[in-house]
C-alpha atoms as a PDB file:
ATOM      1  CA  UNK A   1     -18.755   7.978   4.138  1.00  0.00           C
ATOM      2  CA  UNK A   2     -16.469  10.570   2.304  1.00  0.00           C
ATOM      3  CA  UNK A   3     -16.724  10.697  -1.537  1.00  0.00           C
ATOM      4  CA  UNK A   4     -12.669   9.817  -1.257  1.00  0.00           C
ATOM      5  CA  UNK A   5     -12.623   6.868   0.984  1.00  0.00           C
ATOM      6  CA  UNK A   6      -8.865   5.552   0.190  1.00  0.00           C
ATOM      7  CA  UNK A   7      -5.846   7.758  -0.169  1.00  0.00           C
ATOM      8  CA  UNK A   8      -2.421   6.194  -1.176  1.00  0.00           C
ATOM      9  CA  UNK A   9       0.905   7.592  -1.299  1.00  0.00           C
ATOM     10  CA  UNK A  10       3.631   6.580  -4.053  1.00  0.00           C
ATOM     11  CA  UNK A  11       7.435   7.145  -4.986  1.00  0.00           C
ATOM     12  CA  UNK A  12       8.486   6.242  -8.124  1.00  0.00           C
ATOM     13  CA  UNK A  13       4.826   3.761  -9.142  1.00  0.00           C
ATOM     14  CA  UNK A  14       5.401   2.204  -6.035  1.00  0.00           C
ATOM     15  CA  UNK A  15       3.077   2.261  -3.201  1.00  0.00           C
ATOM     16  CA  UNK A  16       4.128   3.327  -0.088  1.00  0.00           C
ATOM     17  CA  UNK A  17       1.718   3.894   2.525  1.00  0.00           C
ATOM     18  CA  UNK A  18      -2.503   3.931   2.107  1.00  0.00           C
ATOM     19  CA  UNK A  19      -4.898   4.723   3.969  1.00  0.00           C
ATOM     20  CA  UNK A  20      -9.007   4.158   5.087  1.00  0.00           C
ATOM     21  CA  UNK A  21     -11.067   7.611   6.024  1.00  0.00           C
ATOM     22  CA  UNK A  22     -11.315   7.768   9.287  1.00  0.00           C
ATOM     23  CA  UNK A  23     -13.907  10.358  10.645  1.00  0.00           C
ATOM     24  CA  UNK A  24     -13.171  12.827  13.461  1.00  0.00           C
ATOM     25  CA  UNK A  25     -15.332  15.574  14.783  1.00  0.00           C
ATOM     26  CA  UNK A  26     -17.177  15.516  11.686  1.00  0.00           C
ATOM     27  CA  UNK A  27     -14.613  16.272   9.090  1.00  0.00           C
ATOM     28  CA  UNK A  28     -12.818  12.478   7.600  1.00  0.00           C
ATOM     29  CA  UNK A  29      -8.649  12.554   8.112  1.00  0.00           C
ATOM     30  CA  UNK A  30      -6.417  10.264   6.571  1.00  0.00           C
ATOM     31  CA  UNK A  31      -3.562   9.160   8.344  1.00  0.00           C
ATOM     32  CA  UNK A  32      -0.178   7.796   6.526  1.00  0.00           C
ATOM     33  CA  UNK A  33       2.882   6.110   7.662  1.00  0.00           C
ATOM     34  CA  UNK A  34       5.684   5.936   5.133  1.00  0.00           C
ATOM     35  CA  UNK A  35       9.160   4.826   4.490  1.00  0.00           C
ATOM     36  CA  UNK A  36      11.968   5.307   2.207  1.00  0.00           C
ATOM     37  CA  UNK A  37      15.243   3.762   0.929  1.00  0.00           C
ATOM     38  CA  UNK A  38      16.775   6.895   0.149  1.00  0.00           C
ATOM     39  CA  UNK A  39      14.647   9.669   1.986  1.00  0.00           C
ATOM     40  CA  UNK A  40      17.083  12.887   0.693  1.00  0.00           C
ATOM     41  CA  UNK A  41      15.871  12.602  -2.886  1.00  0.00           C
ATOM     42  CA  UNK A  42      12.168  10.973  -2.960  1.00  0.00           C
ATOM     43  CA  UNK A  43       9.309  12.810  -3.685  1.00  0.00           C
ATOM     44  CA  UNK A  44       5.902  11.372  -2.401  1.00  0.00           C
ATOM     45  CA  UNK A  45       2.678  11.872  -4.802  1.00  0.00           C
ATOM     46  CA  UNK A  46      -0.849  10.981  -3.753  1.00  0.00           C
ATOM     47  CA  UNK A  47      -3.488   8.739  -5.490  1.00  0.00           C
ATOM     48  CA  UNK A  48      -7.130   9.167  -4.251  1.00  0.00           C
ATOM     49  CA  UNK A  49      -9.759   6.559  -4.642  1.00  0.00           C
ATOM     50  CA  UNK A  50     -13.608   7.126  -5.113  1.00  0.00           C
ATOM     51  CA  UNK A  51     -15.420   3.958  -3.205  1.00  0.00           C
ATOM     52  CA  UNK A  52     -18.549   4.850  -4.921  1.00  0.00           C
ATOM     53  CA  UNK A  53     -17.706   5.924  -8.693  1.00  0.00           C
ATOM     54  CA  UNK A  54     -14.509   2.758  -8.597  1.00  0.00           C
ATOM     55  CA  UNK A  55     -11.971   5.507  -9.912  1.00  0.00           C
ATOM     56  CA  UNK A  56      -8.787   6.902  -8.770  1.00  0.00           C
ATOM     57  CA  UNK A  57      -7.654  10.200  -9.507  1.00  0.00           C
ATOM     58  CA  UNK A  58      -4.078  11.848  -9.004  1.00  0.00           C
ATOM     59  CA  UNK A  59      -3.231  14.758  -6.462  1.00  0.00           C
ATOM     60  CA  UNK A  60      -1.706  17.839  -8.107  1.00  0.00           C
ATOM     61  CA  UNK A  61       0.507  18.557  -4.973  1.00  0.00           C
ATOM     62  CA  UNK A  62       3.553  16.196  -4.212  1.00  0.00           C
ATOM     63  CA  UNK A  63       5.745  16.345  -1.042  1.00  0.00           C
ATOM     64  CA  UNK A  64       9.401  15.650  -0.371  1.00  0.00           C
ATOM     65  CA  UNK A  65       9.900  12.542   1.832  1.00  0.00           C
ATOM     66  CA  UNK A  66      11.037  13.868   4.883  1.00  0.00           C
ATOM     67  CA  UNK A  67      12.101  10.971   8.116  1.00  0.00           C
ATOM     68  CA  UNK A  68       9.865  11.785  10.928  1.00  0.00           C
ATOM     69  CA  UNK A  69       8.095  14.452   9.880  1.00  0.00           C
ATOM     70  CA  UNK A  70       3.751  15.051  10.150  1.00  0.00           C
ATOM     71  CA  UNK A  71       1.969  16.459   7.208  1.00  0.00           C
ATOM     72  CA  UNK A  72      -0.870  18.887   8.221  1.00  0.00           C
ATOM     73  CA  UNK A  73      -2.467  19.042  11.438  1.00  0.00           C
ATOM     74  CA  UNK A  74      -6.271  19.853  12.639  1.00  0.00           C
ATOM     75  CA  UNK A  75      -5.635  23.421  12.851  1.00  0.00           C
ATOM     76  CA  UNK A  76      -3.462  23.264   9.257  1.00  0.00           C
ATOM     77  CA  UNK A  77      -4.582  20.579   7.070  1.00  0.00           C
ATOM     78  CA  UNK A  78      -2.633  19.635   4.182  1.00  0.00           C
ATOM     79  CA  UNK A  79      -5.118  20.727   1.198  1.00  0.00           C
ATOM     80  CA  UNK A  80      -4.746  18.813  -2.138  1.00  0.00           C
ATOM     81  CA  UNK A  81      -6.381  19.621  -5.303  1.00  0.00           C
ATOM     82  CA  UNK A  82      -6.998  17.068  -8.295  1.00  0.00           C
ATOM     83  CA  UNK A  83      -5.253  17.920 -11.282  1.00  0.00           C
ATOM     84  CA  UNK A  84      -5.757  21.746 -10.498  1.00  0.00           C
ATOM     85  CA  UNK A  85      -9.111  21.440  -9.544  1.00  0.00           C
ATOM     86  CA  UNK A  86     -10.197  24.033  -6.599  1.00  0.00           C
ATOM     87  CA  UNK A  87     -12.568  20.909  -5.459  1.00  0.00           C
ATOM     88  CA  UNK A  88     -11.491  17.676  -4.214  1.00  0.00           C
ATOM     89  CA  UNK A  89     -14.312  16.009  -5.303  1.00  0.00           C
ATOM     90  CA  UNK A  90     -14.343  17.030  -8.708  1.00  0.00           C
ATOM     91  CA  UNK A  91     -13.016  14.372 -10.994  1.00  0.00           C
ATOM     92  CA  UNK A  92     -11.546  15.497 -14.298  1.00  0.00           C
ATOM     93  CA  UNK A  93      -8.622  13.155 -15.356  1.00  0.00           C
ATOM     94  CA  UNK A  94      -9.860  10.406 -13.600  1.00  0.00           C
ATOM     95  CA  UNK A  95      -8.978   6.720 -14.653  1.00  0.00           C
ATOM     96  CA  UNK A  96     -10.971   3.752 -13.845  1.00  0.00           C
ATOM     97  CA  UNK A  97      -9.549   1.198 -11.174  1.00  0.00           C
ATOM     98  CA  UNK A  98     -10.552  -2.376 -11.731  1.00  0.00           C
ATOM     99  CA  UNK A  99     -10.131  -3.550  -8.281  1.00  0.00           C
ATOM    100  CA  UNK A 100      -6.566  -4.946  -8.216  1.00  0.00           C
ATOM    101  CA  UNK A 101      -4.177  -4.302  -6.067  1.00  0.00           C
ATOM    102  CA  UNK A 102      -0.991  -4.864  -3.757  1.00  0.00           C
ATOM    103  CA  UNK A 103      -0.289  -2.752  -0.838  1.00  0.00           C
ATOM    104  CA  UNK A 104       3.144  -2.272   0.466  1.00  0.00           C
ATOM    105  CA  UNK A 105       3.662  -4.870   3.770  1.00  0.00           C
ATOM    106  CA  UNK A 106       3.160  -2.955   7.043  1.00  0.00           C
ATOM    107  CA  UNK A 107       4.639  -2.671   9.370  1.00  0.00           C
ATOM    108  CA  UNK A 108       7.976  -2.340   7.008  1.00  0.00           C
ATOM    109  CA  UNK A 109      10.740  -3.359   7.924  1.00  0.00           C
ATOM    110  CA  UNK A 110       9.498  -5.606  10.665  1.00  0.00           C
ATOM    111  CA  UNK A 111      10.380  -7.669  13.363  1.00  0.00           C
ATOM    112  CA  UNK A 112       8.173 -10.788  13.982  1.00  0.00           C
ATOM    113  CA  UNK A 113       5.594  -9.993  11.695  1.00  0.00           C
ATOM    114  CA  UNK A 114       4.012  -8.247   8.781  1.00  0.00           C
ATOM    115  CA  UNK A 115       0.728  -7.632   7.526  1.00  0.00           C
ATOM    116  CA  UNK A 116      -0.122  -7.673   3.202  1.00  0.00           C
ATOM    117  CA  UNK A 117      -3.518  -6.166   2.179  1.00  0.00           C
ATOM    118  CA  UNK A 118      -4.313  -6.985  -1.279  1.00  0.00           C
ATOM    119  CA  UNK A 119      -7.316  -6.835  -3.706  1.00  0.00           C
ATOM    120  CA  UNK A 120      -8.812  -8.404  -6.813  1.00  0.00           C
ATOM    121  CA  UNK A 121     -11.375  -7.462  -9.055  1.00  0.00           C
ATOM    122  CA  UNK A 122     -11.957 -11.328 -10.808  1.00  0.00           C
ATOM    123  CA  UNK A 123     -12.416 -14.308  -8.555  1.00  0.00           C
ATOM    124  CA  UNK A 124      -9.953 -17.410  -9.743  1.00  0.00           C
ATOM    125  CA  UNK A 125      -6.878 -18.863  -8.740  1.00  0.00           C
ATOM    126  CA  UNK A 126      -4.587 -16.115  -6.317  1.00  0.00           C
ATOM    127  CA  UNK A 127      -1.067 -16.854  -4.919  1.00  0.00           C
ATOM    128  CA  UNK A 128       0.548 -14.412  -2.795  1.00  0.00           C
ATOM    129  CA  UNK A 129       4.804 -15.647  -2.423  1.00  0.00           C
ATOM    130  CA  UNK A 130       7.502 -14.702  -0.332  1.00  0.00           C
ATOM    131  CA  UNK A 131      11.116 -15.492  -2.420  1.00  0.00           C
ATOM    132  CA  UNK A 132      14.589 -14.061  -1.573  1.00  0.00           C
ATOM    133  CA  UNK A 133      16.553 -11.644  -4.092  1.00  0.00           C
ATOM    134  CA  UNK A 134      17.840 -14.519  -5.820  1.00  0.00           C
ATOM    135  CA  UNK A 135      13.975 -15.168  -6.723  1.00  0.00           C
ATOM    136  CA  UNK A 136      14.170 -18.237  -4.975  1.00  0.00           C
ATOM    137  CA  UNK A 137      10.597 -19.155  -3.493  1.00  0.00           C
ATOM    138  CA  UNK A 138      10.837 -18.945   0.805  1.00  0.00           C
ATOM    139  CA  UNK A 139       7.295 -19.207   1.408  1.00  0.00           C
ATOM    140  CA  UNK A 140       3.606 -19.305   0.227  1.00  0.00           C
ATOM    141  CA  UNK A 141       2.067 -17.809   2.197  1.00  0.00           C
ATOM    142  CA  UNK A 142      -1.543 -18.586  -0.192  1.00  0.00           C
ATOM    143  CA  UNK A 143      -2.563 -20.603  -2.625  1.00  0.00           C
ATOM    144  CA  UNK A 144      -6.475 -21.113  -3.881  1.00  0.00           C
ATOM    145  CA  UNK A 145      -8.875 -20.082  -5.244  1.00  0.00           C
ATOM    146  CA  UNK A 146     -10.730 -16.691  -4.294  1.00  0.00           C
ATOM    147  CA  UNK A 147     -13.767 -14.513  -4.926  1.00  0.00           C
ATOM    148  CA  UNK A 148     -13.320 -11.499  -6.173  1.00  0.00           C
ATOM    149  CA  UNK A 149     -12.735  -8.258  -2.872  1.00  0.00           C
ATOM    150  CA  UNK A 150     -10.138  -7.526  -0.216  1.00  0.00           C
ATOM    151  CA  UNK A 151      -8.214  -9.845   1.543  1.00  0.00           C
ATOM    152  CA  UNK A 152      -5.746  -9.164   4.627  1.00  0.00           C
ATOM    153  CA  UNK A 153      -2.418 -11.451   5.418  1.00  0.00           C
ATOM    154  CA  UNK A 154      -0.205 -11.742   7.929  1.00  0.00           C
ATOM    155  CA  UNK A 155       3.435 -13.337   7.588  1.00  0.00           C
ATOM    156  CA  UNK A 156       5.359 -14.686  10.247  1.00  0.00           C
ATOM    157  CA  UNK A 157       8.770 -14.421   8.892  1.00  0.00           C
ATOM    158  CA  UNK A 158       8.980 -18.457   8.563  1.00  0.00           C
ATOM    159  CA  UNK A 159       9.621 -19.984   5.461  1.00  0.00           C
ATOM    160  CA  UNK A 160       7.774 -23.116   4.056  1.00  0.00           C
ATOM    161  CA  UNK A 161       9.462 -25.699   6.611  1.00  0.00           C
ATOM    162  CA  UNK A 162       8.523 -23.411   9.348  1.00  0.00           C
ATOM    163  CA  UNK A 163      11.850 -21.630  10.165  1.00  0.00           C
ATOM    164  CA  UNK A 164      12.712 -18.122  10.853  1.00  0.00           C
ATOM    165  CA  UNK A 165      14.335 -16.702   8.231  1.00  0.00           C
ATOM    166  CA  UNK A 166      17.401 -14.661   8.384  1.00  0.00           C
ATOM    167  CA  UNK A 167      17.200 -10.627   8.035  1.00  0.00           C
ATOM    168  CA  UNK A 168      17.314  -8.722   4.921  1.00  0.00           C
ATOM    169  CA  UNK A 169      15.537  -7.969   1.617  1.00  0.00           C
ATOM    170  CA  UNK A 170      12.404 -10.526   0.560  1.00  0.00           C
ATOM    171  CA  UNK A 171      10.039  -9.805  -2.639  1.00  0.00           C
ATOM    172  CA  UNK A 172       6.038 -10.842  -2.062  1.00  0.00           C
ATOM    173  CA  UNK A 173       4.439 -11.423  -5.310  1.00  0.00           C
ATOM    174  CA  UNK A 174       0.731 -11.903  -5.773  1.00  0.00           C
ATOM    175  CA  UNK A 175      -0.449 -13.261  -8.681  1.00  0.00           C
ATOM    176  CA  UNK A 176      -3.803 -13.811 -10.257  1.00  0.00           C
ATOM    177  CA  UNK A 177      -5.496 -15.237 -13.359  1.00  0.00           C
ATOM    178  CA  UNK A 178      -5.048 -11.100 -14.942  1.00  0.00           C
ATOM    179  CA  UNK A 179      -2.516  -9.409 -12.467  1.00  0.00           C
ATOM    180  CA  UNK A 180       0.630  -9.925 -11.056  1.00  0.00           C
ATOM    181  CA  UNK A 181       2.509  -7.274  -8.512  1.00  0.00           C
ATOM    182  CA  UNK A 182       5.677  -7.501  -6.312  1.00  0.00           C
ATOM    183  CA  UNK A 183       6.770  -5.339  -3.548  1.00  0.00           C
ATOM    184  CA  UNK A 184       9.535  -5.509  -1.239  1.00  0.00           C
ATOM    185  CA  UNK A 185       9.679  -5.868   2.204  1.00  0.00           C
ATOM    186  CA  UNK A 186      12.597  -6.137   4.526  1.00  0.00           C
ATOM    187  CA  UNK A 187      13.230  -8.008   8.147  1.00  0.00           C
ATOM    188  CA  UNK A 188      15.477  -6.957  10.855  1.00  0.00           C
ATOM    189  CA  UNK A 189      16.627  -9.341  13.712  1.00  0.00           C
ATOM    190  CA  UNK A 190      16.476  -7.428  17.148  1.00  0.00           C
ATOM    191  CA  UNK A 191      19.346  -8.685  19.501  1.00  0.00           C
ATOM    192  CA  UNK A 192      18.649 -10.408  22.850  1.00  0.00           C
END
């Protein structure tokens, strides 16, 4: 396993895309799909995670969003550095990361269904809701108690009677007994 075994990329604080290590003629890639609200003036940044030390540390180089564009190839990676560091692995300016998070929904915007990866570092009561931009609760989608790790979700689109819900902007909120995050996720209706 590489020493950097997560890789997110953010706008603004807010995650937009992350990514596993995923290994490939012996050297590990990362592979990233992003979106933007307002692609002409974002500018991407990239987090890196350490499995093994449980830190994150910032990449010095930041991107432009750009719609449909690729990043580095085999033959021309895109090299970072960490806070001007020649080597990716060293680790100055790192901060500790306590094991909570909220990843942006994926795929996003979506059709029939999304999928919500989420952490937490402290087992205890966990709900993960959908609500509307009104903050009005549409569905929960969980509701219990959990150990402490990773956990995957998928949502349907329904809301808590079991009805498709109509397209446009939805907040998902996960909430523990020490963190609470919202993202925002949005659902187009494909005509027949």
């Amino acid at each position: 396993m590489p020493s950097i075994s997560i890789v997110g990329a953010f706008v603004d604080g807010e995650c937009r895309g992350i990514a596993q290590a995923k290994e490939h003629h012996g050297k590990y890639i990362y592979y990233l799909t992003l979106y933007s609200d307002n692609p002409v003036e974002e500018q991407v940044e990239f987090k890196v995670y350490f499995e093994a030390k449980k830190e994150v540390a910032e990449v010095v180089e930041k991107v432009k969003f750009n719609q449909i564009s690729k990043l580095g190839l085999f033959t021309e990676p895109f090299i970072w550095h960490l806070n001007g560091n020649e080597k990716v692995e060293e680790n100055t300016g790192i901060i500790e990361f306590d094991g909570n998070f909220l990843s942006q929904n994926q795929p996003n915007p979506f059709v029939d269904e999304t999928n919500i990866k989420f952490g937490i570092a402290r087992g205890g009561k966990t709900t993960l809701t959908i609500s509307n931009v009104h903050g009005q609760l549409i569905k929960t989608l969980l509701s219990k108690t959990l150990e402490e790790g990773e956990y995957f979700l998928t949502w349907n689109g329904t809301d808590n009677s079991g009805q498709k819900v109509v397209q446009g902007v939805y907040y998902y909120t996960l909430k523990t007994e020490d963190f609470v995050d919202s993202k925002k996720l949005i659902i187009v209706k494909v005509d027949d």
